[in-house]
Protein backbone atom coordinates (compact mmCIF):
# COMPACT_ATOMS: atom_id res chain seq x y z
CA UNK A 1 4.63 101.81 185.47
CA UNK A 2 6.44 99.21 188.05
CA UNK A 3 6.08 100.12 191.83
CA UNK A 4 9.12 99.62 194.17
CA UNK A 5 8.75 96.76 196.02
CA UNK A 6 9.77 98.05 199.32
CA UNK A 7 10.15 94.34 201.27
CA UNK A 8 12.33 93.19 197.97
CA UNK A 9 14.58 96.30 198.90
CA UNK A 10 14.39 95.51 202.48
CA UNK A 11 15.12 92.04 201.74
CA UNK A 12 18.25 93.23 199.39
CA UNK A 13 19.59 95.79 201.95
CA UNK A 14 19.60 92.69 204.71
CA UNK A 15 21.94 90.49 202.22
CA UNK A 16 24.63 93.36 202.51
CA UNK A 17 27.54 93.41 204.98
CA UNK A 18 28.13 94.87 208.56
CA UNK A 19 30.27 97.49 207.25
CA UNK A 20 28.33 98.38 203.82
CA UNK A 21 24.92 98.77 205.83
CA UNK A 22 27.56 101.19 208.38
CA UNK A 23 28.86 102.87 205.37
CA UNK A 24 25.26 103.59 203.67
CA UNK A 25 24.01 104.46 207.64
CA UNK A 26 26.92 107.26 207.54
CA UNK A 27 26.75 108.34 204.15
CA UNK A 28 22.06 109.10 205.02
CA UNK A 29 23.43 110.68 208.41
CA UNK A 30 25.93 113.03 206.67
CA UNK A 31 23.33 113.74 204.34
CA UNK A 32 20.78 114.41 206.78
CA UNK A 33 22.74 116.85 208.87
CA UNK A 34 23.95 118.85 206.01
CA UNK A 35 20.91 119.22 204.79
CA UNK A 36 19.53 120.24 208.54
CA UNK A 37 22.67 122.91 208.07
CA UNK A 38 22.14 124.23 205.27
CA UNK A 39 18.26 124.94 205.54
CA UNK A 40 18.89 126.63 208.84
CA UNK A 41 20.95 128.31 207.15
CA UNK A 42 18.76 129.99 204.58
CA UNK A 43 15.86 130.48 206.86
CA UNK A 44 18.31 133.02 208.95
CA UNK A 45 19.30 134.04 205.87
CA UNK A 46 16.29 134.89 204.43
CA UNK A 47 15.02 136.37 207.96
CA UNK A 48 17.94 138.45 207.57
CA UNK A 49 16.98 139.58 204.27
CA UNK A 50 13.69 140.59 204.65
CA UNK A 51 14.46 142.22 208.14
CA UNK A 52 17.04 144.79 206.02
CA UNK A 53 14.41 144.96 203.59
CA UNK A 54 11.49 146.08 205.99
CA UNK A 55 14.15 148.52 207.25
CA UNK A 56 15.40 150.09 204.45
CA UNK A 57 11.88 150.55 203.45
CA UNK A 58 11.36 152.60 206.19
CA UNK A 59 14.25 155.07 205.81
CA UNK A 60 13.22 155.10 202.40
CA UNK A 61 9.88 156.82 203.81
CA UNK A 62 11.53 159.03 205.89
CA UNK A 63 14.08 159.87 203.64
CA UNK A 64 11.58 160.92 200.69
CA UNK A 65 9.78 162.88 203.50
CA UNK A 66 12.69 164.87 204.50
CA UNK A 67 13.53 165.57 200.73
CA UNK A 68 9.80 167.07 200.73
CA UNK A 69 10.15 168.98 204.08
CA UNK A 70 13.92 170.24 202.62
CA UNK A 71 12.51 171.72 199.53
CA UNK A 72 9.90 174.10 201.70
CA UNK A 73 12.56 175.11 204.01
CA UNK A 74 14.56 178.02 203.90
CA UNK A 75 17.47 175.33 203.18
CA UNK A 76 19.58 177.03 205.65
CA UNK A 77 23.51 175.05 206.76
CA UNK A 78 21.02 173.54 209.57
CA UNK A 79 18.16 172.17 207.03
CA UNK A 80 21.09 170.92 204.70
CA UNK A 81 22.76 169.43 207.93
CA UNK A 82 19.64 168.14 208.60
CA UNK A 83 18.85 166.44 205.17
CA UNK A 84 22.77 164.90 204.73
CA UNK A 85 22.21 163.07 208.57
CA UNK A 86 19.15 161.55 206.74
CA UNK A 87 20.85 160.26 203.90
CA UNK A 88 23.54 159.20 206.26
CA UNK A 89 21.01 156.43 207.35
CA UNK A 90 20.69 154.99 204.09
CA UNK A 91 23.53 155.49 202.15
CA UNK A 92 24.51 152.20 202.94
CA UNK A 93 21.44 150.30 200.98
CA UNK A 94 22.40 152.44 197.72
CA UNK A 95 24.43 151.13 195.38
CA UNK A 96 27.52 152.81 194.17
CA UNK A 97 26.18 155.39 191.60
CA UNK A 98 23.74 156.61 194.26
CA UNK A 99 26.14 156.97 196.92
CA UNK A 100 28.76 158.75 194.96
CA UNK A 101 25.98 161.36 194.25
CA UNK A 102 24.94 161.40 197.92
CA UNK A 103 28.90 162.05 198.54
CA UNK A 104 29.71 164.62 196.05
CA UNK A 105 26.11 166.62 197.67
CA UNK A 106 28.21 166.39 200.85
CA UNK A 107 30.76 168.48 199.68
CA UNK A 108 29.00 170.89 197.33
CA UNK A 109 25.64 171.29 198.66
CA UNK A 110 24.48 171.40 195.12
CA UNK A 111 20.68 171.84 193.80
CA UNK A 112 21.44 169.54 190.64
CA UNK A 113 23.30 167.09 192.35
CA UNK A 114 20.59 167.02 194.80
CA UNK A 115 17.62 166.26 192.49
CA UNK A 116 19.79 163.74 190.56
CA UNK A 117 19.35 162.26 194.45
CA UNK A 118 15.43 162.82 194.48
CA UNK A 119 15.42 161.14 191.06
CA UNK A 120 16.86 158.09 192.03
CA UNK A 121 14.96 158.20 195.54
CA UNK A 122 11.76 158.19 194.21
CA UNK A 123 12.74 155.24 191.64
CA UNK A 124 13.81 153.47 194.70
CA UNK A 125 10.61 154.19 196.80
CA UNK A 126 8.69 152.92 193.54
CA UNK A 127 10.36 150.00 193.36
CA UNK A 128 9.28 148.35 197.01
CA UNK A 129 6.94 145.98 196.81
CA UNK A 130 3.56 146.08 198.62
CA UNK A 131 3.54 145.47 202.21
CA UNK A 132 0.46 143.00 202.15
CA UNK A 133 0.51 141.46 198.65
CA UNK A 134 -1.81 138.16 198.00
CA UNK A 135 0.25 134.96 196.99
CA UNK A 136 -1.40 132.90 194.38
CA UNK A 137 -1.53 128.76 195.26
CA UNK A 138 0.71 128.42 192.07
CA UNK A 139 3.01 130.64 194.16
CA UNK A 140 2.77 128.73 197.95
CA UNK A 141 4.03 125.99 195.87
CA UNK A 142 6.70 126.99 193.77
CA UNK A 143 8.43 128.74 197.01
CA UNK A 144 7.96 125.91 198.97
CA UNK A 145 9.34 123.88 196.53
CA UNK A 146 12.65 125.99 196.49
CA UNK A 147 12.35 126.07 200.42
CA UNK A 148 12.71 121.99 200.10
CA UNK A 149 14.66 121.58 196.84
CA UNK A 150 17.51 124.27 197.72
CA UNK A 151 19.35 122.68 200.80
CA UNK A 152 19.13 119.28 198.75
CA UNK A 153 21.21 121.31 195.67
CA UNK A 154 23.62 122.28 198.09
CA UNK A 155 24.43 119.39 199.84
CA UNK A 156 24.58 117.16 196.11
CA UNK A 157 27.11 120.50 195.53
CA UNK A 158 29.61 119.36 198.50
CA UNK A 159 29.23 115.65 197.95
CA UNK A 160 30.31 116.35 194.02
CA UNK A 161 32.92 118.88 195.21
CA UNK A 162 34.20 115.72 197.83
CA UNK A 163 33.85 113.18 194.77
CA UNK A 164 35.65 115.24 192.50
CA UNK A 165 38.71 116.24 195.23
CA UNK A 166 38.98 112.63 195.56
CA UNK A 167 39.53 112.11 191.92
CA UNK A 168 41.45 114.89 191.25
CA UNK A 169 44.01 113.52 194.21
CA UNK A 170 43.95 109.87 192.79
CA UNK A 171 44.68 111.42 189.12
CA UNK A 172 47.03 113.59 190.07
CA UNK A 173 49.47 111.37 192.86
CA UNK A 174 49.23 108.50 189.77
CA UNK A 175 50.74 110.87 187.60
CA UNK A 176 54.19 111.33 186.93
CA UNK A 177 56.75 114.53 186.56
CA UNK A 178 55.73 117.82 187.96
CA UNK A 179 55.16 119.18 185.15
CA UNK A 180 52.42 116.66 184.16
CA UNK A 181 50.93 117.28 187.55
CA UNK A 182 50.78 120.62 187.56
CA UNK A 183 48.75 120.34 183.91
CA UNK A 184 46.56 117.82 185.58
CA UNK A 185 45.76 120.29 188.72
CA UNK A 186 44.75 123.26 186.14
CA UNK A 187 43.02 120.93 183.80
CA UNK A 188 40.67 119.96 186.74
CA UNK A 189 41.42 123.72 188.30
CA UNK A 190 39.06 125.28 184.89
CA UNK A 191 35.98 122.18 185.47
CA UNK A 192 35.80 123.31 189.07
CA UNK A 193 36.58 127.30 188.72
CA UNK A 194 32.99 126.52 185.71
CA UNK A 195 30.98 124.53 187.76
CA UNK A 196 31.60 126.68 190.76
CA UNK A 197 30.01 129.71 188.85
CA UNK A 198 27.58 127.59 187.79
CA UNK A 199 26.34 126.41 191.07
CA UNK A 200 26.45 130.29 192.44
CA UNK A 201 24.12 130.94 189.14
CA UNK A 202 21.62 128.26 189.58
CA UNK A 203 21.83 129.42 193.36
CA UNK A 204 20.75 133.03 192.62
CA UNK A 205 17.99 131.70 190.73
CA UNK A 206 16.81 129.93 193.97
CA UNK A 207 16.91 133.11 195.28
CA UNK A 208 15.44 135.39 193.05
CA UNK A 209 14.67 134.98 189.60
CA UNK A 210 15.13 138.93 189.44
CA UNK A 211 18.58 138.84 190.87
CA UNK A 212 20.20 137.39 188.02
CA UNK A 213 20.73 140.68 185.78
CA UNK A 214 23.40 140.74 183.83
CA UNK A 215 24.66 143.24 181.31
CA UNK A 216 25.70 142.49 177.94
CA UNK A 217 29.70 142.60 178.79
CA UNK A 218 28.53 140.81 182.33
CA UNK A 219 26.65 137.84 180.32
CA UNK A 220 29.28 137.70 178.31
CA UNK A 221 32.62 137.87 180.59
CA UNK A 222 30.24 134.83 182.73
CA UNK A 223 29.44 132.60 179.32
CA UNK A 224 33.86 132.76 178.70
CA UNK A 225 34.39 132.04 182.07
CA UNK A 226 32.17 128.85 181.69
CA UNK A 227 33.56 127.84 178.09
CA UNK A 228 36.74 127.44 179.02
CA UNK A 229 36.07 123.79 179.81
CA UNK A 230 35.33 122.93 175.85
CA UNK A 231 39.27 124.04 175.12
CA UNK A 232 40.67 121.12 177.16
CA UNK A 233 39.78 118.84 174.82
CA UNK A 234 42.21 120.29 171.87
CA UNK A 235 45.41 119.15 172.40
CA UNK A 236 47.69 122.09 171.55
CA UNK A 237 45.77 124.37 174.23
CA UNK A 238 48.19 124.11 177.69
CA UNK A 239 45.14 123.77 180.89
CA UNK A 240 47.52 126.65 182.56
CA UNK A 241 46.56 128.95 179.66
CA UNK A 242 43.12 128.37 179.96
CA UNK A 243 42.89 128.37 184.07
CA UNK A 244 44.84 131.69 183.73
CA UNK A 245 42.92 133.15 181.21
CA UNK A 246 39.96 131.85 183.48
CA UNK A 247 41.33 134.25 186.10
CA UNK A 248 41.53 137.21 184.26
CA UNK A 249 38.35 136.59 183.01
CA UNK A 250 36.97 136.27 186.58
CA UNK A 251 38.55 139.24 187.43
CA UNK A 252 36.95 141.33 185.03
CA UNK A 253 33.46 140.12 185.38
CA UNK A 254 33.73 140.71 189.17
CA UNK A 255 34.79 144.41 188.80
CA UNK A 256 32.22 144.65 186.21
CA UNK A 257 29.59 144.13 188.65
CA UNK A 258 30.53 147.14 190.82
């Protein structure tokens, strides 16, 4: 395998111009000081995340320990007062099912509604992870590869999203009658609409492998969505129909997730 000559390339990037060497200089500084923004960016991000995480733990604790204390009281209006300001404080790390069960015990006060609640408490206080957990070498490495390798994916994300605006404005002010335009706009309107899904899916994995769960209608609602660029080939198949249909797709996959 060939090494780089370094002083050749040094030599070579000499020969160029004044204003190529200034464009290259502002293209590495733009790079440079996105990619400063966006890993500050996830480190507060993440700092965020595991601070909510280290505190929902905690009323997770509490909150299993009141259930306990609740079912040796006398479960009296003041215990049951008691035990709803407790789920109070962590309603909001539930996801919808959960909540509308801590809701509906609210109102009725009910016995089966309330160990539905214990149920899915106890699931939820099982799934925490260990507070001091050993990372394997393999592991140091593989995070602190996505530590490096994430804020480079991002910024290669708005540099292709910049490309592709310029293109998409060159295309579309070179073609003529609206109605040509407007195809032109949706044609390019379903490859970004794809690729920006894609990007927030290959994101996710960056974040967590186990994030990305999809259901069956989910997975499949998501694999449409990112089809719809193979139709633009066919001829007979108007890029409005298929950015539309793109929507509604969209639409349904977000609601899907609630």
């Amino acid at each position: 395998m060939q090494m780089i000559d370094i002083q050749a390339v040094y030599e070579q990037f000499n020969t160029l111009s004044a204003s190529t060497k200034f464009m290259i200089a502002g293209v590495a500084t733009f790079f440079v000081f996105m990619y400063k923004t966006f890993a500050t960016m996830y480190a507060e991000n993440d700092k965020n995340i595991q601070a909510v995480a280290i505190k929902k733990n905690e009323l997770l604790y509490k909150l299993q320990a009141g259930l306990s204390i609740y079912e040796k009281s006398s479960r009296s209006l003041q215990d049951q007062n008691e035990l709803i300001n407790k789920l109070s404080e962590c309603i909001i790390y539930f996801d919808y099912k959960l909540r509308s069960k801590i809701e509906l015990f609210y109102s009725n006060r009910s016995e089966a509604t309330l160990n539905v609640i214990k149920i899915a408490i106890k699931n939820e206080v099982n799934k925490m992870p260990i507070a001091i957990q050993e990372v394997s070498t393999v592991e140091q490495f593989i995070l602190f590869s996505i530590k490096i390798v994430r804020p480079v994916f991002s910024v290669m994300v708005v540099l292709m999203y910049f490309v592709l605006s310029i293109f998409i404005y060159i295309n579309v002010s070179q073609t003529i009658g609206w109605s040509a335009k407007i195809n032109m706009i949706c044609f390019f309107g379903v490859i970004i609409i794809s690729f920006f899904l894609l990007t927030i899916l290959v994101d996710s994995l960056f974040n967590n492998m186990k994030s990305v769960r999809f259901s069956i209608v989910q997975g499949l609602y998501l694999a449409f969505i990112l089809l719809m660029v193979f139709p633009l080939r066919i001829d007979w198949i108007s890029p409005i129909f298929l950015i539309i249909t793109q929507f509604v797709l969209f639409i349904f996959f977000i609601k899907s997730k609630k």
